[in-house]
PDB file of N, CA and C in Angstrom:
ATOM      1  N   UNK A   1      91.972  36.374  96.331  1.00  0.00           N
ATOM      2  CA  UNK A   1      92.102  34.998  96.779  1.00  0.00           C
ATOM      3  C   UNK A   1      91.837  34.983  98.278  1.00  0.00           C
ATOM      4  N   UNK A   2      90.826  34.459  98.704  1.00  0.00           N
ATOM      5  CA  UNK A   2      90.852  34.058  99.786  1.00  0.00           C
ATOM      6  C   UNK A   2      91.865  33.143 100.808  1.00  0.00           C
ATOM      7  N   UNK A   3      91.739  33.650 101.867  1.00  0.00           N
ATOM      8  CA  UNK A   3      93.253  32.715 102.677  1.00  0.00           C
ATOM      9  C   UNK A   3      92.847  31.436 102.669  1.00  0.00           C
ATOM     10  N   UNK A   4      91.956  30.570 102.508  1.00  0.00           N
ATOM     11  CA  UNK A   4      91.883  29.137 102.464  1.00  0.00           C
ATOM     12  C   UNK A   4      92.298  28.745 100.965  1.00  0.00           C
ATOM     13  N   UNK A   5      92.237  29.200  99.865  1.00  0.00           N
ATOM     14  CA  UNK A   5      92.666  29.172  98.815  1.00  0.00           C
ATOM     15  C   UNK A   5      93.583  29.444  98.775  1.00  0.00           C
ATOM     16  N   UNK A   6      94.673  30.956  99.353  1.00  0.00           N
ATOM     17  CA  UNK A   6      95.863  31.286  98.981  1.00  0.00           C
ATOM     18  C   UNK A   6      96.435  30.202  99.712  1.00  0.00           C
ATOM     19  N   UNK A   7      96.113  29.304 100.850  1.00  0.00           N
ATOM     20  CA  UNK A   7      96.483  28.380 101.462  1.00  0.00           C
ATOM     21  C   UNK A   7      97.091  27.007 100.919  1.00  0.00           C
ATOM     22  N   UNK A   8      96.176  26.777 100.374  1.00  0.00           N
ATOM     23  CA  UNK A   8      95.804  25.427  99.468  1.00  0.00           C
ATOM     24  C   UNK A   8      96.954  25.609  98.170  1.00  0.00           C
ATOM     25  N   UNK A   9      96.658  26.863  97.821  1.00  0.00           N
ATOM     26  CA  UNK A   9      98.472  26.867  96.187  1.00  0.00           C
ATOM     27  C   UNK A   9      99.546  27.687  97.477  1.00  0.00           C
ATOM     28  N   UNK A  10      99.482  27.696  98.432  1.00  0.00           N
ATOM     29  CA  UNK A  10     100.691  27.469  99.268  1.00  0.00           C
ATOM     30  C   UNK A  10     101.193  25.912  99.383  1.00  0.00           C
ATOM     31  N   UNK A  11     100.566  25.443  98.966  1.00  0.00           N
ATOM     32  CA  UNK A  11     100.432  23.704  99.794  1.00  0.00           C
ATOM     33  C   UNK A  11     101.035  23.092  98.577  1.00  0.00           C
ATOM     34  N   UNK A  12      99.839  23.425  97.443  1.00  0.00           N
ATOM     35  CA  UNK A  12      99.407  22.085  96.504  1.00  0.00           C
ATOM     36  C   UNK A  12     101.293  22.728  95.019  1.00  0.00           C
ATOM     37  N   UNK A  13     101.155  24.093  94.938  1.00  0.00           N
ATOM     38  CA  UNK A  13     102.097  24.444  93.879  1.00  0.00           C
ATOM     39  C   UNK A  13     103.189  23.318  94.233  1.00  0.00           C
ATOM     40  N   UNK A  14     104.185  24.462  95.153  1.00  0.00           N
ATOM     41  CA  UNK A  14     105.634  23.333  95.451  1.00  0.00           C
ATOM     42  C   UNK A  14     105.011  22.140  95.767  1.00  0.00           C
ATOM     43  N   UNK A  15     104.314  21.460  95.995  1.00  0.00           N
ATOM     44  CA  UNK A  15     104.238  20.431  96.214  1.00  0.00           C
ATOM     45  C   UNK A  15     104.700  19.282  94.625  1.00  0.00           C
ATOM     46  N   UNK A  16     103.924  19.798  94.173  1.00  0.00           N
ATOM     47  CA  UNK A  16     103.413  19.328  92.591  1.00  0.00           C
ATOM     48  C   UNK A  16     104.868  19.543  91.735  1.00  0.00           C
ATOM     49  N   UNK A  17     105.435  20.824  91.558  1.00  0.00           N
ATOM     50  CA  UNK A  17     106.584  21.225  91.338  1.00  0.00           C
ATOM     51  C   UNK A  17     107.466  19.756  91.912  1.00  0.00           C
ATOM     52  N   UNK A  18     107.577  20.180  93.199  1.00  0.00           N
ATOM     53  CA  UNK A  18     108.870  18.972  93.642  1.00  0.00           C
ATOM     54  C   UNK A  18     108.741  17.534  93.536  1.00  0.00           C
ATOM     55  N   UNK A  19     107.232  17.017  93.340  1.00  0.00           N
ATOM     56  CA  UNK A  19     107.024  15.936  92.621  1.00  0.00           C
ATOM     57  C   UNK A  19     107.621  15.503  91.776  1.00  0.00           C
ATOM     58  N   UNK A  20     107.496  16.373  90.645  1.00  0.00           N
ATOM     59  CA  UNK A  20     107.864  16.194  89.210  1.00  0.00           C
ATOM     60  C   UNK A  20     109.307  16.177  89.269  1.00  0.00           C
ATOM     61  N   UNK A  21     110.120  17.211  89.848  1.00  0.00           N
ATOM     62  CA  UNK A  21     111.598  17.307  89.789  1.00  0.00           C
ATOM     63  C   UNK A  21     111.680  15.693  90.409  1.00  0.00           C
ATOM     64  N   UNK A  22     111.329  15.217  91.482  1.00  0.00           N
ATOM     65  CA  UNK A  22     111.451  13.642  91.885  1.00  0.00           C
ATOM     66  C   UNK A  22     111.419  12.560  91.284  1.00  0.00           C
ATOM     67  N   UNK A  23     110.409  12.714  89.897  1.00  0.00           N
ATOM     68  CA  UNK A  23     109.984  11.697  88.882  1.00  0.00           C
ATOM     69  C   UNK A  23     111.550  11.066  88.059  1.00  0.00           C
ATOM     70  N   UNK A  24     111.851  10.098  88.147  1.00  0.00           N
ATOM     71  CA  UNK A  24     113.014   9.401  87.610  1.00  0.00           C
ATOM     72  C   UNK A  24     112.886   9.340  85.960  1.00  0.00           C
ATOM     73  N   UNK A  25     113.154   9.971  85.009  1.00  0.00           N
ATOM     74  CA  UNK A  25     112.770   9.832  83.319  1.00  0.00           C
ATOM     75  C   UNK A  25     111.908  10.780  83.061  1.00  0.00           C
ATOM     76  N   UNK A  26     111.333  11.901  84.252  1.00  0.00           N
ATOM     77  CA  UNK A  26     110.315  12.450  83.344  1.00  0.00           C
ATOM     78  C   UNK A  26     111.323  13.800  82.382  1.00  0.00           C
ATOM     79  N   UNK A  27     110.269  14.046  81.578  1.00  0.00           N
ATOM     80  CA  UNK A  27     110.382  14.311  80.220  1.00  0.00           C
ATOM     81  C   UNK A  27     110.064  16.074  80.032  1.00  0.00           C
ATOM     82  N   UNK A  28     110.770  16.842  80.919  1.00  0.00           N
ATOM     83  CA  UNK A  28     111.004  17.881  81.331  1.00  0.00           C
ATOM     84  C   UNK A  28     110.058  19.360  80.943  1.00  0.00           C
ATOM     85  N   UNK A  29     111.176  19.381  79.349  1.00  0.00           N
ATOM     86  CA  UNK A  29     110.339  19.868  78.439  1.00  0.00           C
ATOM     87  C   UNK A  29     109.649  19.394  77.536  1.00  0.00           C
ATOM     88  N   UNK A  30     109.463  18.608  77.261  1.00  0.00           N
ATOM     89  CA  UNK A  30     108.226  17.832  76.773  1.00  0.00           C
ATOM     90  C   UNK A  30     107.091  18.086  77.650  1.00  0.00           C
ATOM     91  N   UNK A  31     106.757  17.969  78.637  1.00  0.00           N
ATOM     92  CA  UNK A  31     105.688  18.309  79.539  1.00  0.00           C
ATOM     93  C   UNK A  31     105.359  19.715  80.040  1.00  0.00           C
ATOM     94  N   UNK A  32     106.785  20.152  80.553  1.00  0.00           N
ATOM     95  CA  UNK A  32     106.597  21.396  81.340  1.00  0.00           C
ATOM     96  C   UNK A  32     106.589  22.614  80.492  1.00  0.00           C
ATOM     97  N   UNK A  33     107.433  22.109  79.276  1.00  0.00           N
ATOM     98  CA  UNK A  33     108.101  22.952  78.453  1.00  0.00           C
ATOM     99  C   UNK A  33     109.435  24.109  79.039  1.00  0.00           C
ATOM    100  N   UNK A  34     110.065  23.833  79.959  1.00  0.00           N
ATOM    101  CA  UNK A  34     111.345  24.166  80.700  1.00  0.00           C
ATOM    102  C   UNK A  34     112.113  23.203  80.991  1.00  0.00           C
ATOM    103  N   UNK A  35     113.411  23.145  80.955  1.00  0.00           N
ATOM    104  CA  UNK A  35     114.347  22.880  81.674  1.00  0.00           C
ATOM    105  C   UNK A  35     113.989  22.700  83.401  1.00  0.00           C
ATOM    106  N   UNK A  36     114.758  21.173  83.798  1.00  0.00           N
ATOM    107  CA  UNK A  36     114.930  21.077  85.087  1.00  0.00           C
ATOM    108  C   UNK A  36     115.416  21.964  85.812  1.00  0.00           C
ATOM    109  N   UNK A  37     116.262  22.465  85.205  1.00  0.00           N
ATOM    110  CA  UNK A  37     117.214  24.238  86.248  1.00  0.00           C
ATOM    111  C   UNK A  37     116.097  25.349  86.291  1.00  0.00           C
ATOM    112  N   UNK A  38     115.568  25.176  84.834  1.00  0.00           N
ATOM    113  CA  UNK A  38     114.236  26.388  85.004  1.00  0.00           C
ATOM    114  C   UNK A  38     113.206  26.060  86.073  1.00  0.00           C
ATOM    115  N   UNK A  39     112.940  24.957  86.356  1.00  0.00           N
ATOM    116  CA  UNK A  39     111.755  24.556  87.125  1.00  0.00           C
ATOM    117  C   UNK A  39     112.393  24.500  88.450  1.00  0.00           C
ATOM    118  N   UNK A  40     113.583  23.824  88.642  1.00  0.00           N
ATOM    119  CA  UNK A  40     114.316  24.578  89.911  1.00  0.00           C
ATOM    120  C   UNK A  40     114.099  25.779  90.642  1.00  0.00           C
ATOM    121  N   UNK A  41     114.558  26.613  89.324  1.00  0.00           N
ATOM    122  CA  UNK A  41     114.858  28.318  90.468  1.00  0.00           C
ATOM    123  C   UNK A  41     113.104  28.673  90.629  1.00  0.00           C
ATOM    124  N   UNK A  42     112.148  28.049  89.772  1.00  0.00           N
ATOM    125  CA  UNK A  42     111.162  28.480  89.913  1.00  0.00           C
ATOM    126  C   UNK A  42     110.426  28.068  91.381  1.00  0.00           C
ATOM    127  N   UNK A  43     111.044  26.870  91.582  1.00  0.00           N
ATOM    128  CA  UNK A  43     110.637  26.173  92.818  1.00  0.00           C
ATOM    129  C   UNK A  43     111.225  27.197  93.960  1.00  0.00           C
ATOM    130  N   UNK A  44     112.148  27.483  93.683  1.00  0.00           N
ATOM    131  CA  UNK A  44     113.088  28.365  94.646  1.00  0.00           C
ATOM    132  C   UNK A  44     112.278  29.476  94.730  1.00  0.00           C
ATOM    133  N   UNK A  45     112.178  29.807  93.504  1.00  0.00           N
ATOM    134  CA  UNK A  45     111.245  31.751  93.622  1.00  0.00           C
ATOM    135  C   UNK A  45     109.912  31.035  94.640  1.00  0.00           C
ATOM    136  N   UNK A  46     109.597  30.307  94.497  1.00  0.00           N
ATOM    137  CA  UNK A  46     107.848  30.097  94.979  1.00  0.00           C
ATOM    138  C   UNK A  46     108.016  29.892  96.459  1.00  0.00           C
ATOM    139  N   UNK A  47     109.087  29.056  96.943  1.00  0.00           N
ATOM    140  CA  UNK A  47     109.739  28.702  98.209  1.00  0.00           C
ATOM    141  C   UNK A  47     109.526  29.781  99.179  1.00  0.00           C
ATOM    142  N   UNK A  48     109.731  31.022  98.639  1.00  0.00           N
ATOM    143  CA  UNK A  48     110.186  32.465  99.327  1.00  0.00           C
ATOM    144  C   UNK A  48     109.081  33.063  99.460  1.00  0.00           C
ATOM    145  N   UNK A  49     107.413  32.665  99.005  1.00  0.00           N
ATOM    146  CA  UNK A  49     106.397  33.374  99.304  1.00  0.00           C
ATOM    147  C   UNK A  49     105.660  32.744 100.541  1.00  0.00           C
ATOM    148  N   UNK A  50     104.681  33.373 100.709  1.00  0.00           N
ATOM    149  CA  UNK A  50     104.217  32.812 102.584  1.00  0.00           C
ATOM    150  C   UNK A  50     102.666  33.178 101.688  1.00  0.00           C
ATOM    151  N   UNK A  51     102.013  32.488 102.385  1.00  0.00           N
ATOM    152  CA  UNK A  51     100.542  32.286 102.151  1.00  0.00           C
ATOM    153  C   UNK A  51     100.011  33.562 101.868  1.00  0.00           C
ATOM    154  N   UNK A  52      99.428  34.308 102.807  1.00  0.00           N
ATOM    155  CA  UNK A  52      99.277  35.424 103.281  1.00  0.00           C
ATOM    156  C   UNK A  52      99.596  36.053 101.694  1.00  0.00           C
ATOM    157  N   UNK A  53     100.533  36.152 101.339  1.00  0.00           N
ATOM    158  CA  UNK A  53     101.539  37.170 100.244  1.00  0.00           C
ATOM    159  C   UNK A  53     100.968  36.113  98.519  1.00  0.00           C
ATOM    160  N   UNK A  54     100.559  34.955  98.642  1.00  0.00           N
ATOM    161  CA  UNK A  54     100.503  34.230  97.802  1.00  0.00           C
ATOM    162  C   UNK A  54     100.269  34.358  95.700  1.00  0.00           C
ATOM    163  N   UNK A  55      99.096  35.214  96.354  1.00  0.00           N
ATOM    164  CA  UNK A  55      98.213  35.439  95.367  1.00  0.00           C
ATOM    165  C   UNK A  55      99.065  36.942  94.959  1.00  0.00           C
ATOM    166  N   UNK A  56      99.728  38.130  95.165  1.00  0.00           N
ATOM    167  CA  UNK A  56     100.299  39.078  94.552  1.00  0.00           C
ATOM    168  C   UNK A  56     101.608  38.349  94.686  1.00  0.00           C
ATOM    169  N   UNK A  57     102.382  37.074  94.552  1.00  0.00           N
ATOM    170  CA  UNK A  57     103.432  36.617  94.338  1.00  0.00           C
ATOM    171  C   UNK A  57     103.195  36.187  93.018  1.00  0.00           C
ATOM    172  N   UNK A  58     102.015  35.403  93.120  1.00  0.00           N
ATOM    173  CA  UNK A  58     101.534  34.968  91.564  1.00  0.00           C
ATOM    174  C   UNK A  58     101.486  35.729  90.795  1.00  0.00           C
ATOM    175  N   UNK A  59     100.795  36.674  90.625  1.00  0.00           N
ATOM    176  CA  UNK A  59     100.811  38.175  89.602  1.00  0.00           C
ATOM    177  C   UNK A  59     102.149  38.652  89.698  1.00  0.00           C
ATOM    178  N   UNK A  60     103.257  38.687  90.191  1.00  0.00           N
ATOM    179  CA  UNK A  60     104.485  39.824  89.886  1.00  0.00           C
ATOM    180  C   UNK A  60     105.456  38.485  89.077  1.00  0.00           C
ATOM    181  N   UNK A  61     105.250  37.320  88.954  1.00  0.00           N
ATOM    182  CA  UNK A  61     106.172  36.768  88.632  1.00  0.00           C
ATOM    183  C   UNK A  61     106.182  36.489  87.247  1.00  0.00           C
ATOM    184  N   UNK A  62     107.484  36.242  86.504  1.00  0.00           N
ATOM    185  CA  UNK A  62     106.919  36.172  84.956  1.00  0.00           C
ATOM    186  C   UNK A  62     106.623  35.125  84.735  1.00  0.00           C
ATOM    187  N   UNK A  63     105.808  35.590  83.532  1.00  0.00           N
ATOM    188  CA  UNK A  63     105.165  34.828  82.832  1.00  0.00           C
ATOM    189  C   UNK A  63     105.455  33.261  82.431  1.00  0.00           C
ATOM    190  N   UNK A  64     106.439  33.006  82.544  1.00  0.00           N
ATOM    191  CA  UNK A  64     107.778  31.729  82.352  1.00  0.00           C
ATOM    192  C   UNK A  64     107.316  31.007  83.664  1.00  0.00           C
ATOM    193  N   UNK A  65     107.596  30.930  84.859  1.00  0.00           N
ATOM    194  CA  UNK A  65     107.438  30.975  85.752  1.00  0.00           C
ATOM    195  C   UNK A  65     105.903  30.432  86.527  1.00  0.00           C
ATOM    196  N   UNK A  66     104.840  31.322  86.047  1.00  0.00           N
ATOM    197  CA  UNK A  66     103.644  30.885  86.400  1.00  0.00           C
ATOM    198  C   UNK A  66     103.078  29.728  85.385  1.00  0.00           C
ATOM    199  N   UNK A  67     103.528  29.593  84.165  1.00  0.00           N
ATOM    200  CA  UNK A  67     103.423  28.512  83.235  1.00  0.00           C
ATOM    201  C   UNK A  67     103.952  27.430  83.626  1.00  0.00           C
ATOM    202  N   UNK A  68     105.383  27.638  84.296  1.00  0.00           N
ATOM    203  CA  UNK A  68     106.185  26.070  84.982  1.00  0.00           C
ATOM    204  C   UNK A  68     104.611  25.726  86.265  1.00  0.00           C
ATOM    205  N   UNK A  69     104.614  26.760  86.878  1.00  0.00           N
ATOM    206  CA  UNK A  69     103.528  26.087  88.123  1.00  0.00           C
ATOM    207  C   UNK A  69     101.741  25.231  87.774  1.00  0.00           C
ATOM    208  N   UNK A  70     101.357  26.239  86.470  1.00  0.00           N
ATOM    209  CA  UNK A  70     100.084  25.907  85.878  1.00  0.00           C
ATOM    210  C   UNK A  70     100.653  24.409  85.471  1.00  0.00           C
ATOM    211  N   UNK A  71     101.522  24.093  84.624  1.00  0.00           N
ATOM    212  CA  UNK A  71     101.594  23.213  84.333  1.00  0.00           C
ATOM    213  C   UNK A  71     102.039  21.999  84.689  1.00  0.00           C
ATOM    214  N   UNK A  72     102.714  22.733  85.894  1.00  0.00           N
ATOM    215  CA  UNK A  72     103.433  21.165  87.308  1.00  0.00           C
ATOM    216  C   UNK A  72     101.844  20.665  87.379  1.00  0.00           C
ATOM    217  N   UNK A  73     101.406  21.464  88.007  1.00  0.00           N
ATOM    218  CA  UNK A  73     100.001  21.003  88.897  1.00  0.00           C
ATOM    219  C   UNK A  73      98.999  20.252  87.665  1.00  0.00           C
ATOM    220  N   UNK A  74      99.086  20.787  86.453  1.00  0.00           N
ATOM    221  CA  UNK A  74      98.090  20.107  85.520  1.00  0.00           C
ATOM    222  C   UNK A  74      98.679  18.689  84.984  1.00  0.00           C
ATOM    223  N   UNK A  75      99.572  18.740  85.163  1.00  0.00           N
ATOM    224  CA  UNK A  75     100.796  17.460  84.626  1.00  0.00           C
ATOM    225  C   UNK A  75     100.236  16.056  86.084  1.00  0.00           C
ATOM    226  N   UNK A  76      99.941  16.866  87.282  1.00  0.00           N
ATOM    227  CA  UNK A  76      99.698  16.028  88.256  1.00  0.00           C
ATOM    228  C   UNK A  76      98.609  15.383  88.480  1.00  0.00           C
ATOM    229  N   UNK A  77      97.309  16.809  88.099  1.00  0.00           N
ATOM    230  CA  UNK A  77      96.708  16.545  88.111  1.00  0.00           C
ATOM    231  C   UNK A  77      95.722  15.507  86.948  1.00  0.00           C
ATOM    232  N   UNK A  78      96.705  15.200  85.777  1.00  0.00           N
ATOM    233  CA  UNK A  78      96.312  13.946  85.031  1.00  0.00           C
ATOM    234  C   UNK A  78      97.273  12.412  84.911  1.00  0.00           C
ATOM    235  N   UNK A  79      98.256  12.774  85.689  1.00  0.00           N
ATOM    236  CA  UNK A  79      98.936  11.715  86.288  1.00  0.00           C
ATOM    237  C   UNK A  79      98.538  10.887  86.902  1.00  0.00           C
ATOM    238  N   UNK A  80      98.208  11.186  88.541  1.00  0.00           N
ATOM    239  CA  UNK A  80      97.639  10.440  89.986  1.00  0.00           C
ATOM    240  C   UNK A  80      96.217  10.677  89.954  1.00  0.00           C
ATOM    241  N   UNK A  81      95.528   9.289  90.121  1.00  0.00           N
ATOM    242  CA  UNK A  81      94.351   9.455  90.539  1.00  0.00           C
ATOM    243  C   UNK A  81      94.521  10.362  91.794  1.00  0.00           C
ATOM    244  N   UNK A  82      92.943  10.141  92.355  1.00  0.00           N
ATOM    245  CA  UNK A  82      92.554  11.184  93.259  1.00  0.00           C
ATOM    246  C   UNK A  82      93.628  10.544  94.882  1.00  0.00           C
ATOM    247  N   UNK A  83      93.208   9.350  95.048  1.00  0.00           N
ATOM    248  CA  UNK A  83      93.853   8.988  96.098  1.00  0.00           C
ATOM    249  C   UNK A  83      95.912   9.307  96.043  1.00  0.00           C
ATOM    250  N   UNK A  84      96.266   9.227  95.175  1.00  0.00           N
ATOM    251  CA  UNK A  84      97.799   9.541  94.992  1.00  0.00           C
ATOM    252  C   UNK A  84      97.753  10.603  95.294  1.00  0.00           C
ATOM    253  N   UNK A  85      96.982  11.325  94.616  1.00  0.00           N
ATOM    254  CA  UNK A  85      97.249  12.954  94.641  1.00  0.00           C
ATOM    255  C   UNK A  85      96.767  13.652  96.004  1.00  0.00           C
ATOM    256  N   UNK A  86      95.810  13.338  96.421  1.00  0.00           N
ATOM    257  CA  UNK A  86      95.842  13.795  97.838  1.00  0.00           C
ATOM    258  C   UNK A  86      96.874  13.221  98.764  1.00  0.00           C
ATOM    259  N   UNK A  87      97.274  12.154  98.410  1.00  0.00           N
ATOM    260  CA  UNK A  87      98.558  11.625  99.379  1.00  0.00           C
ATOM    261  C   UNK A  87     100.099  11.987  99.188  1.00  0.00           C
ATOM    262  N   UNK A  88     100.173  12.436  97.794  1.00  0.00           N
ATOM    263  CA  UNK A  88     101.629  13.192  97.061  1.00  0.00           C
ATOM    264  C   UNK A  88     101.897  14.333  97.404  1.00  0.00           C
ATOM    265  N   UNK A  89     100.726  15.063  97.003  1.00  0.00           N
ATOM    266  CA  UNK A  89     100.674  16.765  97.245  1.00  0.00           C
ATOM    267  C   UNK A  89      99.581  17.730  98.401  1.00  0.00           C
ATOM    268  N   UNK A  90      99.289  16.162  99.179  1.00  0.00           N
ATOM    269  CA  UNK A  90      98.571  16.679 100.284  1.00  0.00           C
ATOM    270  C   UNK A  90      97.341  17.186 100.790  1.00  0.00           C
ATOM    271  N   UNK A  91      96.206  17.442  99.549  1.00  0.00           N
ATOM    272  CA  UNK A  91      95.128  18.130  99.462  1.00  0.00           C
ATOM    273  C   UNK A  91      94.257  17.120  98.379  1.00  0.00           C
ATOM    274  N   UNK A  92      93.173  17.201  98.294  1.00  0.00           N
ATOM    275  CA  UNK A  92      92.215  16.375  97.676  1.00  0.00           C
ATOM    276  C   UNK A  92      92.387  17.511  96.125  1.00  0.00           C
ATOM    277  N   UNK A  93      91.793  16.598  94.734  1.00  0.00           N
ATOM    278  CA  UNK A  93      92.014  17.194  93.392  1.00  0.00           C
ATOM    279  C   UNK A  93      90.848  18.130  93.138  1.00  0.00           C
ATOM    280  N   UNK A  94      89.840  18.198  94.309  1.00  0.00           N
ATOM    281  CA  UNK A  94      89.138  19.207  93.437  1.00  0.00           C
ATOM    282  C   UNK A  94      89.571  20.829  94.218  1.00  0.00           C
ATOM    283  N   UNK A  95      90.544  20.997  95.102  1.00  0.00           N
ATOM    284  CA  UNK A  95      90.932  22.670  95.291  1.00  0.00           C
ATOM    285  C   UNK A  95      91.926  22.976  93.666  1.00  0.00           C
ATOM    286  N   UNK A  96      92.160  22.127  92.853  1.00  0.00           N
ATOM    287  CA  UNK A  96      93.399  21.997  91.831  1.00  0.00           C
ATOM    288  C   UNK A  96      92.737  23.034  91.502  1.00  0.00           C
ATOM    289  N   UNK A  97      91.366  23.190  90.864  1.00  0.00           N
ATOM    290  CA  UNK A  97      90.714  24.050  89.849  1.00  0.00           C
ATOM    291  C   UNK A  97      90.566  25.440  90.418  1.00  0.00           C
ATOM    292  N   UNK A  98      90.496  25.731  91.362  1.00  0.00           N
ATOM    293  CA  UNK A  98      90.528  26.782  91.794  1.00  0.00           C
ATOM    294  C   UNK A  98      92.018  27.441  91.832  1.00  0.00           C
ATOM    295  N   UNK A  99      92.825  26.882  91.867  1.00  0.00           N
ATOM    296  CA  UNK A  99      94.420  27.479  91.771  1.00  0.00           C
ATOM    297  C   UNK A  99      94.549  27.405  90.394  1.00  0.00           C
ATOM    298  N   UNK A 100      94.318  26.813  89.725  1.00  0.00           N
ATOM    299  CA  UNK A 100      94.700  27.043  88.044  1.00  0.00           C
ATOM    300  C   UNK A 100      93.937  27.938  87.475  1.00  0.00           C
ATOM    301  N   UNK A 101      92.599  28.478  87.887  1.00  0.00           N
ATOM    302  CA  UNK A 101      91.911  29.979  87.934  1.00  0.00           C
ATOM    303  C   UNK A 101      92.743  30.780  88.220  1.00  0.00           C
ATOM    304  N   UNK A 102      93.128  30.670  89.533  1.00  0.00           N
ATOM    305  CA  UNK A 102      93.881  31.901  89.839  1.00  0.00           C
ATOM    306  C   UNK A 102      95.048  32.146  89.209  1.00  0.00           C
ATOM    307  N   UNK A 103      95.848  31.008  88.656  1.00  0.00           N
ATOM    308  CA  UNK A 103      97.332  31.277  87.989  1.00  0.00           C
ATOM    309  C   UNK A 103      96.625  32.076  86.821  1.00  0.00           C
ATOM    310  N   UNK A 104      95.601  31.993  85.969  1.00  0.00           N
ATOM    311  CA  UNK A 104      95.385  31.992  84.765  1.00  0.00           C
ATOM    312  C   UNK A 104      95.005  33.610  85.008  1.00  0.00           C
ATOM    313  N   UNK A 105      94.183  34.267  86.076  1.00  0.00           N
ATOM    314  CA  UNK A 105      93.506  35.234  86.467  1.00  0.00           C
ATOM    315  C   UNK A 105      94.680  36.278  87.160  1.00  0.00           C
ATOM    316  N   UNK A 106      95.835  35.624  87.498  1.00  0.00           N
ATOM    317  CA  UNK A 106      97.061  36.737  87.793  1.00  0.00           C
ATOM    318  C   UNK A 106      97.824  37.050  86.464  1.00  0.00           C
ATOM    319  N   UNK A 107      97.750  35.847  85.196  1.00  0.00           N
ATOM    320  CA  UNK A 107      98.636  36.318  83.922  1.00  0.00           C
ATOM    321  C   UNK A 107      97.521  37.567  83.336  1.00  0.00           C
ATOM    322  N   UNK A 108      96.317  37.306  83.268  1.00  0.00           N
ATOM    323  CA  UNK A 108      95.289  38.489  82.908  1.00  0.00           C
ATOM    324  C   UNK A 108      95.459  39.930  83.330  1.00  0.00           C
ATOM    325  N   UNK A 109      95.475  39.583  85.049  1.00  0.00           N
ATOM    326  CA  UNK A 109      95.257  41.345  85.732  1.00  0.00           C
ATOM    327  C   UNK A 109      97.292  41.679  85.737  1.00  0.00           C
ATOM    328  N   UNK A 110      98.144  41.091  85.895  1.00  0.00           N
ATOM    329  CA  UNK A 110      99.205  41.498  86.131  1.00  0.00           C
ATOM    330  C   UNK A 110     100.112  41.845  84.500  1.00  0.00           C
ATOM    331  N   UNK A 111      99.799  40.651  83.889  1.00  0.00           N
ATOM    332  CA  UNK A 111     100.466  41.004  82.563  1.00  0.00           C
ATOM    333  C   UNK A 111      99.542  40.951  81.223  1.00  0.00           C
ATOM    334  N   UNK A 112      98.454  41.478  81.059  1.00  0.00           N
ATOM    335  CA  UNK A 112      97.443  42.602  80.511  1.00  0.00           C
ATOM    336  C   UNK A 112      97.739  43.019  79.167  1.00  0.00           C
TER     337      UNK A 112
END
């Protein structure tokens, strides 16, 4: 991962994550398929990585975990048009695809 990318799912993950925990009625596991407490500590685990470190944070974490984040961000990214979503989570929708590569490309090389 390049640092403008490991940058960008520094930015766009928690972002998307703490969105959703914000949403008034949303529908937890139905969407995320976790629990609000699960998507919590996950927010918490992600909190504790720094850019730089991003991309081997993604690969060591389980599998549970990188599914809450793939799926915050995909949940968002068919939620908010483009203008919400660059204004919610800070970054325009087309870096999304490149971080949901990489979530998908750390469950491959890390848990194999």
């Amino acid at each position: 991962m390049n640092p403008e990318s490991a940058m960008n799912a520094y930015v766009l993950l928690p972002n998307a994550v703490h969105l959703l925990l914000q949403a008034s009625g949303f529908e937890y596991e139905k969407h995320i398929g976790a629990t609000k407490a699960e998507i919590e500590t996950a927010l918490a685990s992600l909190m504790e990585a720094k850019p730089a470190t991003i991309a081997d944070y993604l690969g060591s974490i389980p599998q549970a975990e990188r599914n809450i984040l793939h799926r915050s961000l995909l949940t968002c990214l068919r939620a908010l048009d483009e203008y919400a979503f660059e204004q919610r989570l800070g970054l325009p929708k087309e870096v999304s695809g490149e971080i949901l590569e990489t979530l998908a490309e750390a469950s491959k090389k890390y848990h194999a």
